[in-house]
C-alpha atoms as a PDB file:
ATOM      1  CA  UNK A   1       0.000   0.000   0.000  1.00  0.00           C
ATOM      2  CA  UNK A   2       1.239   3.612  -1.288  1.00  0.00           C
ATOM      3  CA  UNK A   3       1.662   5.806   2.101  1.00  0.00           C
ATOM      4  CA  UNK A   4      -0.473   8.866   1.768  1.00  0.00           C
ATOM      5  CA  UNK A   5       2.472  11.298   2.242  1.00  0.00           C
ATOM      6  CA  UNK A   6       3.709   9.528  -1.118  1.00  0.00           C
ATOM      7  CA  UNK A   7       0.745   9.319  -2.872  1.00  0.00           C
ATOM      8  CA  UNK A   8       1.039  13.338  -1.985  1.00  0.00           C
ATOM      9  CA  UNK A   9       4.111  13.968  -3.080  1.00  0.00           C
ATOM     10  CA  UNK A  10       3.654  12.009  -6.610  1.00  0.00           C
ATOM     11  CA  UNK A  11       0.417  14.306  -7.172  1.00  0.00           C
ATOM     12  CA  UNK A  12       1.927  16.990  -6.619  1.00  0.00           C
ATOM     13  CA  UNK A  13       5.213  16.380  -9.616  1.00  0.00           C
ATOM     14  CA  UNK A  14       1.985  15.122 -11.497  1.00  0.00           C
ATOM     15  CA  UNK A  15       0.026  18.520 -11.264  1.00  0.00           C
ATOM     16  CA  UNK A  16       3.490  20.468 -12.365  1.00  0.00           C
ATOM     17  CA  UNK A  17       2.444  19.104 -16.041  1.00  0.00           C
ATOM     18  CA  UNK A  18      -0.092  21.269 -16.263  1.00  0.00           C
ATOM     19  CA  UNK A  19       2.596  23.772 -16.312  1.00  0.00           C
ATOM     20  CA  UNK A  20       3.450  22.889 -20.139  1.00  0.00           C
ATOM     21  CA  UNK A  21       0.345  24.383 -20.852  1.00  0.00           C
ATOM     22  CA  UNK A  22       2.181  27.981 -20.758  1.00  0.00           C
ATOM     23  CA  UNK A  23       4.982  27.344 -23.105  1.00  0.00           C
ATOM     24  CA  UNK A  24       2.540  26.233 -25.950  1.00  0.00           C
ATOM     25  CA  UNK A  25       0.182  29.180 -25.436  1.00  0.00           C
ATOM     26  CA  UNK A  26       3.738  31.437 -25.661  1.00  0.00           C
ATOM     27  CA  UNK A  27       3.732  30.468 -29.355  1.00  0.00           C
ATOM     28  CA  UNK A  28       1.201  32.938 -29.947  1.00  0.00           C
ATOM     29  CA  UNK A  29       2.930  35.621 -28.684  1.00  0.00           C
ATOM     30  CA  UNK A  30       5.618  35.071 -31.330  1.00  0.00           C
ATOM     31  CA  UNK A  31       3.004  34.950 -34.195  1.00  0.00           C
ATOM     32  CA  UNK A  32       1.313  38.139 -33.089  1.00  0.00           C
ATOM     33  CA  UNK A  33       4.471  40.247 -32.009  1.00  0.00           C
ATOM     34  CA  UNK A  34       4.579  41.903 -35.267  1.00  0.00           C
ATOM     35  CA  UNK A  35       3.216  45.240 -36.955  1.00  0.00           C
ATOM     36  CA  UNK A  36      -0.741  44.984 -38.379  1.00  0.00           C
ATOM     37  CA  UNK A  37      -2.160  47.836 -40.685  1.00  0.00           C
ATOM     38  CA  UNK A  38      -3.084  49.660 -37.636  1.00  0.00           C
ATOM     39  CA  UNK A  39      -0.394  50.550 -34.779  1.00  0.00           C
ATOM     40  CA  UNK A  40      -1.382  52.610 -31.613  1.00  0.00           C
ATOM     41  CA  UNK A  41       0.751  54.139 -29.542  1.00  0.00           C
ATOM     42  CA  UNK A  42      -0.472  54.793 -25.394  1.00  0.00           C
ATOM     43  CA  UNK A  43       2.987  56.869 -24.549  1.00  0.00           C
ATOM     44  CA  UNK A  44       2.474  59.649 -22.144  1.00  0.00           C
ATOM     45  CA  UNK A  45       4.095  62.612 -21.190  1.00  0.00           C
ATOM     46  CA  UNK A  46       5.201  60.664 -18.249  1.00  0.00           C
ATOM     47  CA  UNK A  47       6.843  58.060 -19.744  1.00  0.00           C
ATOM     48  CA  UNK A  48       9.079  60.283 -22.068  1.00  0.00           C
ATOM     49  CA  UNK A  49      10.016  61.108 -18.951  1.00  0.00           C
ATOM     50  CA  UNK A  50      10.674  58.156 -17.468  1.00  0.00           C
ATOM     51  CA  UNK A  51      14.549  57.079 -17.663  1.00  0.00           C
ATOM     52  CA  UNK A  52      16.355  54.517 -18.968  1.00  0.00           C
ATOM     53  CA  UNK A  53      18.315  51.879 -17.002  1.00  0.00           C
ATOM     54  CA  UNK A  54      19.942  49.261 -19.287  1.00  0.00           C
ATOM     55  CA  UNK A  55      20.875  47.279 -15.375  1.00  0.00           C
ATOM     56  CA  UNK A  56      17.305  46.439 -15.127  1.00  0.00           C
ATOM     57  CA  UNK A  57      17.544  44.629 -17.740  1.00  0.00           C
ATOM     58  CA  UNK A  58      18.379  42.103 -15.137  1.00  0.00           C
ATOM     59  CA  UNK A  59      15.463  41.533 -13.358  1.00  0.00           C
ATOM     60  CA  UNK A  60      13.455  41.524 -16.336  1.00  0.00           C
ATOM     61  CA  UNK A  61      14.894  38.580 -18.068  1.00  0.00           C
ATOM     62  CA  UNK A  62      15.109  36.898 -14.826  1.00  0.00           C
ATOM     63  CA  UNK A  63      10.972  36.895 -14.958  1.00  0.00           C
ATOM     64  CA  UNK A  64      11.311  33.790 -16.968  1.00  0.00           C
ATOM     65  CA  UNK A  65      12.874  31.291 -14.037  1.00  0.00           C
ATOM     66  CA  UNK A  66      10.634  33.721 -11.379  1.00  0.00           C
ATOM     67  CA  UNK A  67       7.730  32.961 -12.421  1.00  0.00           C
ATOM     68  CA  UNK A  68       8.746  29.282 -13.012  1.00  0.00           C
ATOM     69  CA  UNK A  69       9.979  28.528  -9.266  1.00  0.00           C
ATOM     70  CA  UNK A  70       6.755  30.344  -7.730  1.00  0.00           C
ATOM     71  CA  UNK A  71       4.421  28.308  -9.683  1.00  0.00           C
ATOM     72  CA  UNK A  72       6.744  24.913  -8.824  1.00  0.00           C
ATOM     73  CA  UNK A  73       6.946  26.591  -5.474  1.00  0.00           C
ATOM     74  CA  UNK A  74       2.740  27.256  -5.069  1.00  0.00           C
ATOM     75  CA  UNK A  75       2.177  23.440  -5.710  1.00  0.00           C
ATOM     76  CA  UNK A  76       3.817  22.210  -2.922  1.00  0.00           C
ATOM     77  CA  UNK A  77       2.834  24.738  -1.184  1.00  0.00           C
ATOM     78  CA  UNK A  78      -0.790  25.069  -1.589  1.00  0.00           C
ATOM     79  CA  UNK A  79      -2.315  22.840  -4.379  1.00  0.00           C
ATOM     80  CA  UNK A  80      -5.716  25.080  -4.572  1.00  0.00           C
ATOM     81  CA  UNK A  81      -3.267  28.329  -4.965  1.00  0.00           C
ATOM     82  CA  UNK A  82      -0.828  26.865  -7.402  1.00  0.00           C
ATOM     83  CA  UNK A  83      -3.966  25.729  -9.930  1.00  0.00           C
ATOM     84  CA  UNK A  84      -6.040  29.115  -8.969  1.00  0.00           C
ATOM     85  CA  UNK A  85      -2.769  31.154  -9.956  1.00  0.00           C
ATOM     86  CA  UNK A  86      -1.897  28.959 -12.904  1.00  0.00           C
ATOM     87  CA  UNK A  87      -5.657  29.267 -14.516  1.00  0.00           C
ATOM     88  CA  UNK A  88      -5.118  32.985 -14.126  1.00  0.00           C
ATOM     89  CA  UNK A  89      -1.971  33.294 -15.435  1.00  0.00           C
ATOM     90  CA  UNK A  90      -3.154  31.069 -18.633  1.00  0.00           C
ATOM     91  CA  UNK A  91      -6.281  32.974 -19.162  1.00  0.00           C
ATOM     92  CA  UNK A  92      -4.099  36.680 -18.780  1.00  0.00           C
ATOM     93  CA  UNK A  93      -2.315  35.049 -21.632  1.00  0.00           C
ATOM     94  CA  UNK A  94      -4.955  34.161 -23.991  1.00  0.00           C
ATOM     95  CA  UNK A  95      -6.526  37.648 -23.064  1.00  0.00           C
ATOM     96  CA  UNK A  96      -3.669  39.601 -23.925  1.00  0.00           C
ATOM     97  CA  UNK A  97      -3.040  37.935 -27.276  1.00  0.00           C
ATOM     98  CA  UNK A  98      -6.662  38.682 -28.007  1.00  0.00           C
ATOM     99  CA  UNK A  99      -5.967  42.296 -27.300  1.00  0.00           C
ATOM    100  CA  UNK A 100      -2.895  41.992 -29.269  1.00  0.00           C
ATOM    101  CA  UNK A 101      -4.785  40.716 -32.207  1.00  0.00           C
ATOM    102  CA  UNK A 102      -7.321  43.555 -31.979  1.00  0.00           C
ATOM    103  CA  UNK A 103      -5.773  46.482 -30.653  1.00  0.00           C
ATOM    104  CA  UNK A 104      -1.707  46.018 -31.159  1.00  0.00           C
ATOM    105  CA  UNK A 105       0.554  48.989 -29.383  1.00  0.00           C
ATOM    106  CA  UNK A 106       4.310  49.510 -30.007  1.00  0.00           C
ATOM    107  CA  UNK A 107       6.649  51.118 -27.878  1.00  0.00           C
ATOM    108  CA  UNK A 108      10.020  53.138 -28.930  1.00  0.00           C
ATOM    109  CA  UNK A 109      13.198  52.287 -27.634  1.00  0.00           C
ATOM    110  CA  UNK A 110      16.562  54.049 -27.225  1.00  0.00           C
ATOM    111  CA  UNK A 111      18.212  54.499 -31.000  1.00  0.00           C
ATOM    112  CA  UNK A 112      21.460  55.537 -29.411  1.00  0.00           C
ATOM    113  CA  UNK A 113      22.335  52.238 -27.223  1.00  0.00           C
ATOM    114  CA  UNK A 114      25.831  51.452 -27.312  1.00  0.00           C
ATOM    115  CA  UNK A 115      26.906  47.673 -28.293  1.00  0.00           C
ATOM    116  CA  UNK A 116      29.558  47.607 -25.860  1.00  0.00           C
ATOM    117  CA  UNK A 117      29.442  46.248 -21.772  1.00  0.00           C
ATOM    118  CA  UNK A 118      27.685  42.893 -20.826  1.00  0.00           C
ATOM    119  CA  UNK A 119      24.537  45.064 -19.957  1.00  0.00           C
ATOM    120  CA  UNK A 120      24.037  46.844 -22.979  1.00  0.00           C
ATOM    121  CA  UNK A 121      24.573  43.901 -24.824  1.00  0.00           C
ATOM    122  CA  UNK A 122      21.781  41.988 -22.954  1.00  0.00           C
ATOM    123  CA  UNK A 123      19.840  44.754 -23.517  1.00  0.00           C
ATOM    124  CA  UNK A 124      20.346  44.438 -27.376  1.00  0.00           C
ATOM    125  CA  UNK A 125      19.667  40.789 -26.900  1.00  0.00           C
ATOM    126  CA  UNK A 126      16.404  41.167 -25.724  1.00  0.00           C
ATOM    127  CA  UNK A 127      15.207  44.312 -28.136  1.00  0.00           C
ATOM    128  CA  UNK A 128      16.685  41.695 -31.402  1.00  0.00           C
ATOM    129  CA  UNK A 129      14.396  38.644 -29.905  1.00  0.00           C
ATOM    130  CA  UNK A 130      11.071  40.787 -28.966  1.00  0.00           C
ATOM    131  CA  UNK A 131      10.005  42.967 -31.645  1.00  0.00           C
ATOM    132  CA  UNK A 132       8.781  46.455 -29.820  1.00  0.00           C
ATOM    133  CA  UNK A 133       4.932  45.254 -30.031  1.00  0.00           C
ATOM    134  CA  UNK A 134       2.946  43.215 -27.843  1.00  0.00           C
ATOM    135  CA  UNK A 135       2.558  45.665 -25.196  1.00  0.00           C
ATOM    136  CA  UNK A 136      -0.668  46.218 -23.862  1.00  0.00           C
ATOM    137  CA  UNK A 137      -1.452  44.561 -21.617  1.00  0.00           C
ATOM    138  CA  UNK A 138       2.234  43.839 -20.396  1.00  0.00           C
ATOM    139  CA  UNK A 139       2.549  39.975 -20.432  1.00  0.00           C
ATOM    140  CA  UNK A 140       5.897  40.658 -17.718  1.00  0.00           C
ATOM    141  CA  UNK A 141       3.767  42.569 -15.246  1.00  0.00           C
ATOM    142  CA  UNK A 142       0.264  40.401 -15.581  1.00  0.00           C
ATOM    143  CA  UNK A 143       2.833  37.571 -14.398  1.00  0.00           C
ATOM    144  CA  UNK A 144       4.437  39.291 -11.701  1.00  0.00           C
ATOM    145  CA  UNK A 145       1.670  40.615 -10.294  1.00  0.00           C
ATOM    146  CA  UNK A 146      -0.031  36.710 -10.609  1.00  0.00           C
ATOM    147  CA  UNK A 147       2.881  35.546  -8.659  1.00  0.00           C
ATOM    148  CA  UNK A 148       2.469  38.300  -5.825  1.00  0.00           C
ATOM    149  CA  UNK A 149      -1.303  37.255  -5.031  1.00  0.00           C
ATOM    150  CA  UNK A 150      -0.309  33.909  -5.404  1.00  0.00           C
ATOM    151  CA  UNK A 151       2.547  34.281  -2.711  1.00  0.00           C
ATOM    152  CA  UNK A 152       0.119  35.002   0.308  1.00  0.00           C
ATOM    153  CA  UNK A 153       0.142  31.399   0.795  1.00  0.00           C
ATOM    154  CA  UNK A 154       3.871  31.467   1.404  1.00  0.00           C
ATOM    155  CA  UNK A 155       5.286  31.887   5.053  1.00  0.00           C
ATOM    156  CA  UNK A 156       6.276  35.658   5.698  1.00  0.00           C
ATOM    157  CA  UNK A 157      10.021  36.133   4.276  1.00  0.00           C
ATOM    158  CA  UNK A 158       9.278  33.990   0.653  1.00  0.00           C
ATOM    159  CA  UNK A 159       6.113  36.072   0.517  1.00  0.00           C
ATOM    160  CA  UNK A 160       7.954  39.512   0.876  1.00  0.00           C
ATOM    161  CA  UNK A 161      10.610  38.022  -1.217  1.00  0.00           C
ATOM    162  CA  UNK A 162       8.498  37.460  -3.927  1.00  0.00           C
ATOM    163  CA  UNK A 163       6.464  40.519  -3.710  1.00  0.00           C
ATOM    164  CA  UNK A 164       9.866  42.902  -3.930  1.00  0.00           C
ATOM    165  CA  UNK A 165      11.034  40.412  -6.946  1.00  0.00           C
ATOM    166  CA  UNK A 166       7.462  41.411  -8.842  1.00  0.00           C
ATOM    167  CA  UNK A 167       7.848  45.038  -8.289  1.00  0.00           C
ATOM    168  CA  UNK A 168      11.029  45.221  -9.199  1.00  0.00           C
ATOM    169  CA  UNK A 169       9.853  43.103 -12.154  1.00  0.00           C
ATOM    170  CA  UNK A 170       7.051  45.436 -12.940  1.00  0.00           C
ATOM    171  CA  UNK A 171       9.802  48.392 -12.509  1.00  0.00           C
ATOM    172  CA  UNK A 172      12.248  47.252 -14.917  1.00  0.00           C
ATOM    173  CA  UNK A 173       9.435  46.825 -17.945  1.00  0.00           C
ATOM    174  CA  UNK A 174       9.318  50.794 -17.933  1.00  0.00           C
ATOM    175  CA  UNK A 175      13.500  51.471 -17.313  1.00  0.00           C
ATOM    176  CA  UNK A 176      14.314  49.359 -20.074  1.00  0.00           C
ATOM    177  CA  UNK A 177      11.865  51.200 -22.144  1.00  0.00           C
ATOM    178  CA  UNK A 178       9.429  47.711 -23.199  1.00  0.00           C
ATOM    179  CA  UNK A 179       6.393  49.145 -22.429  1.00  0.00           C
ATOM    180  CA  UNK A 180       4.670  51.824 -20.805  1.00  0.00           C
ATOM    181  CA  UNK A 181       2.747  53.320 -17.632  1.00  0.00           C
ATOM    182  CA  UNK A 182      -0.772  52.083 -19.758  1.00  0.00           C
ATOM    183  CA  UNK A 183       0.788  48.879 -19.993  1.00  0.00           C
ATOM    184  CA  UNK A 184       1.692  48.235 -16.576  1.00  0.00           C
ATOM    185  CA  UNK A 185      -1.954  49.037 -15.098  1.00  0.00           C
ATOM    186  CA  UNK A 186      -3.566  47.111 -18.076  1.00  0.00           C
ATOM    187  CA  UNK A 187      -1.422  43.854 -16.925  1.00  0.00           C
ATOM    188  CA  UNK A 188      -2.475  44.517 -12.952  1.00  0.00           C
ATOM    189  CA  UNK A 189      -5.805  45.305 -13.272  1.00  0.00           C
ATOM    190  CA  UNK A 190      -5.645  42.594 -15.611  1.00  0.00           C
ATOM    191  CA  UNK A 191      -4.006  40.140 -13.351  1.00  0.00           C
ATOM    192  CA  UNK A 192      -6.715  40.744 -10.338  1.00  0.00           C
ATOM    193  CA  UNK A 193      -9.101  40.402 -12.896  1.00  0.00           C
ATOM    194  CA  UNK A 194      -8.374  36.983 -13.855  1.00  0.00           C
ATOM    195  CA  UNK A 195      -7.067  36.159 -10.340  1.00  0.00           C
ATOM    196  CA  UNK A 196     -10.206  37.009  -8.904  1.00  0.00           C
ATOM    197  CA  UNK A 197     -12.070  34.829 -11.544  1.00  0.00           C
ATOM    198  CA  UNK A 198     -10.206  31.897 -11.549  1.00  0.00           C
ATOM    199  CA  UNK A 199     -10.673  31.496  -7.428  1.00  0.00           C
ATOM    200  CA  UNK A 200     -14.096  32.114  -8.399  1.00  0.00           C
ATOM    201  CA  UNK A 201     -13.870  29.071 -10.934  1.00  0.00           C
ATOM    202  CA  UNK A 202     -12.176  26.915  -8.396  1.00  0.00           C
ATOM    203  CA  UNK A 203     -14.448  26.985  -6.157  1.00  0.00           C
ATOM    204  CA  UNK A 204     -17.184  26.657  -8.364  1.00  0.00           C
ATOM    205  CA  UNK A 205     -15.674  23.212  -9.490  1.00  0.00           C
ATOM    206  CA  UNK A 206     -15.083  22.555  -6.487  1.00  0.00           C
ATOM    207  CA  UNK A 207     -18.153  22.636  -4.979  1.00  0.00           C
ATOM    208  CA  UNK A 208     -20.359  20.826  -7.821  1.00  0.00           C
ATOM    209  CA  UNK A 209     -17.707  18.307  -7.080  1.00  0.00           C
ATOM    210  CA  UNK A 210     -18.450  17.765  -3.690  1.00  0.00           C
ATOM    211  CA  UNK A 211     -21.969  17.880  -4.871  1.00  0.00           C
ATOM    212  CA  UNK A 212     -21.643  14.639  -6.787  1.00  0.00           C
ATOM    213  CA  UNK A 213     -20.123  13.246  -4.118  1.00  0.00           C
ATOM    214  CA  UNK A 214     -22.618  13.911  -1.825  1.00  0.00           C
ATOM    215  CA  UNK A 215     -25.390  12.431  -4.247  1.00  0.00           C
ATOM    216  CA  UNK A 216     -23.574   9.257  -4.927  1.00  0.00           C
ATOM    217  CA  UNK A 217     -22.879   8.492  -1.156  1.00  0.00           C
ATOM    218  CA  UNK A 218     -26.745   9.210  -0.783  1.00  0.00           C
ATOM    219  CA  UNK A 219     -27.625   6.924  -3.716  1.00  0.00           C
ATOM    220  CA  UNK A 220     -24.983   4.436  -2.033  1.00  0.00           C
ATOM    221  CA  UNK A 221     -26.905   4.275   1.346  1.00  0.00           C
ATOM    222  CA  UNK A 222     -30.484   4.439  -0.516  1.00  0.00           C
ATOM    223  CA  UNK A 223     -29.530   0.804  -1.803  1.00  0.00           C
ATOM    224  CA  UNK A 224     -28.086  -0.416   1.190  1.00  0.00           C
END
């Protein structure tokens, strides 16, 4: 007989396939991330203001493995949060490629960015492997700002931890000039959009599940 802390443990490494879901719905992002017959532009005042820091280029590329140790972290954390915060962060995807589709912004980035130093050549990295479109809603802070509601379940330092890693997340998408102020609230109001829906989802589920439950136990005793 499987002991139950096993059987635990195995469903949890089982539910982290779910996470492949994310990488296949990231193709899209490729095939839209181009210019359409009609480009819009939501820069401010503000952001022309706004400097630019080719160092945070840092903390924006390391979203990718962020986001990919809070969701690993979430389901062995809290199974309920990890699934709630994965369905949100899959549905802020397929609604920002819908917005892409319909309504696609473009940003403009430095033009006088030297080649030289390991930042400023990261820097050029990213701008030559993301075209400047695809901004609104910002993908990078939808994420982020997934991970930080997500994180509540976390004990007090990983949860600050990860809160200061998505601002500083959030942060760098306007200092390295790939996308703007509209972005940024479109991807959080975004993000508690979805994160508020997808808890209502869950428990939705989960409840019609315990439903059928119920009904079968009370068909079970019915023919006893």
């Amino acid at each position: 007989m499987t002991h139950p802390t096993k059987q635990t443990f195995l469903s949890t490494w089982l539910s982290l396939l779910w996470l492949t879901v994310v990488p296949l719905l990231y193709i899209f992002y490729g095939i839209l991330n181009h210019p359409t017959e009609h480009v819009y532009s939501l820069v401010t005042d503000l952001d022309r203001l706004t400097p630019f820091v080719p160092s945070f280029i840092i903390p924006y590329v390391l979203w990718y493995p962020f986001i990919a140790s809070v969701l690993i972290g979430l389901a062995f954390k809290d199974r309920t949060a990890y699934y709630r915060t994965l369905l949100a962060l899959c549905g802020g995807l397929i609604l920002s490629y819908i917005v892409y589709a319909l309504f696609q912004t473009a940003v403009h980035r430095p033009d006088n960015l030297a080649q030289t130093g390991v930042i400023n050549r990261l820097v050029w990295l990213v701008y030559s492997h993301d075209q400047p479109f695809n901004c609104f809603p910002s993908i990078h802070v939808l994420t982020s700002y997934l991970m930080l509601r997500g994180a509540r379940v976390f004990g007090r330092t990983i949860r600050w931890a990860v809160t200061a890693m998505s601002i500083v997340i959030i942060a760098s998408t306007l200092l390295v000039k790939q996308h703007v102020l509209a972005d940024v609230v479109g991807g959080i109001l975004a993000g508690e959009l979805l994160y508020r829906s997808a808890g209502i989802a869950l428990s939705y589920l989960r409840g019609h599940r315990n439903r059928l439950t119920l009904k079968g136990g009370e068909r079970h005793v019915s023919a006893e």
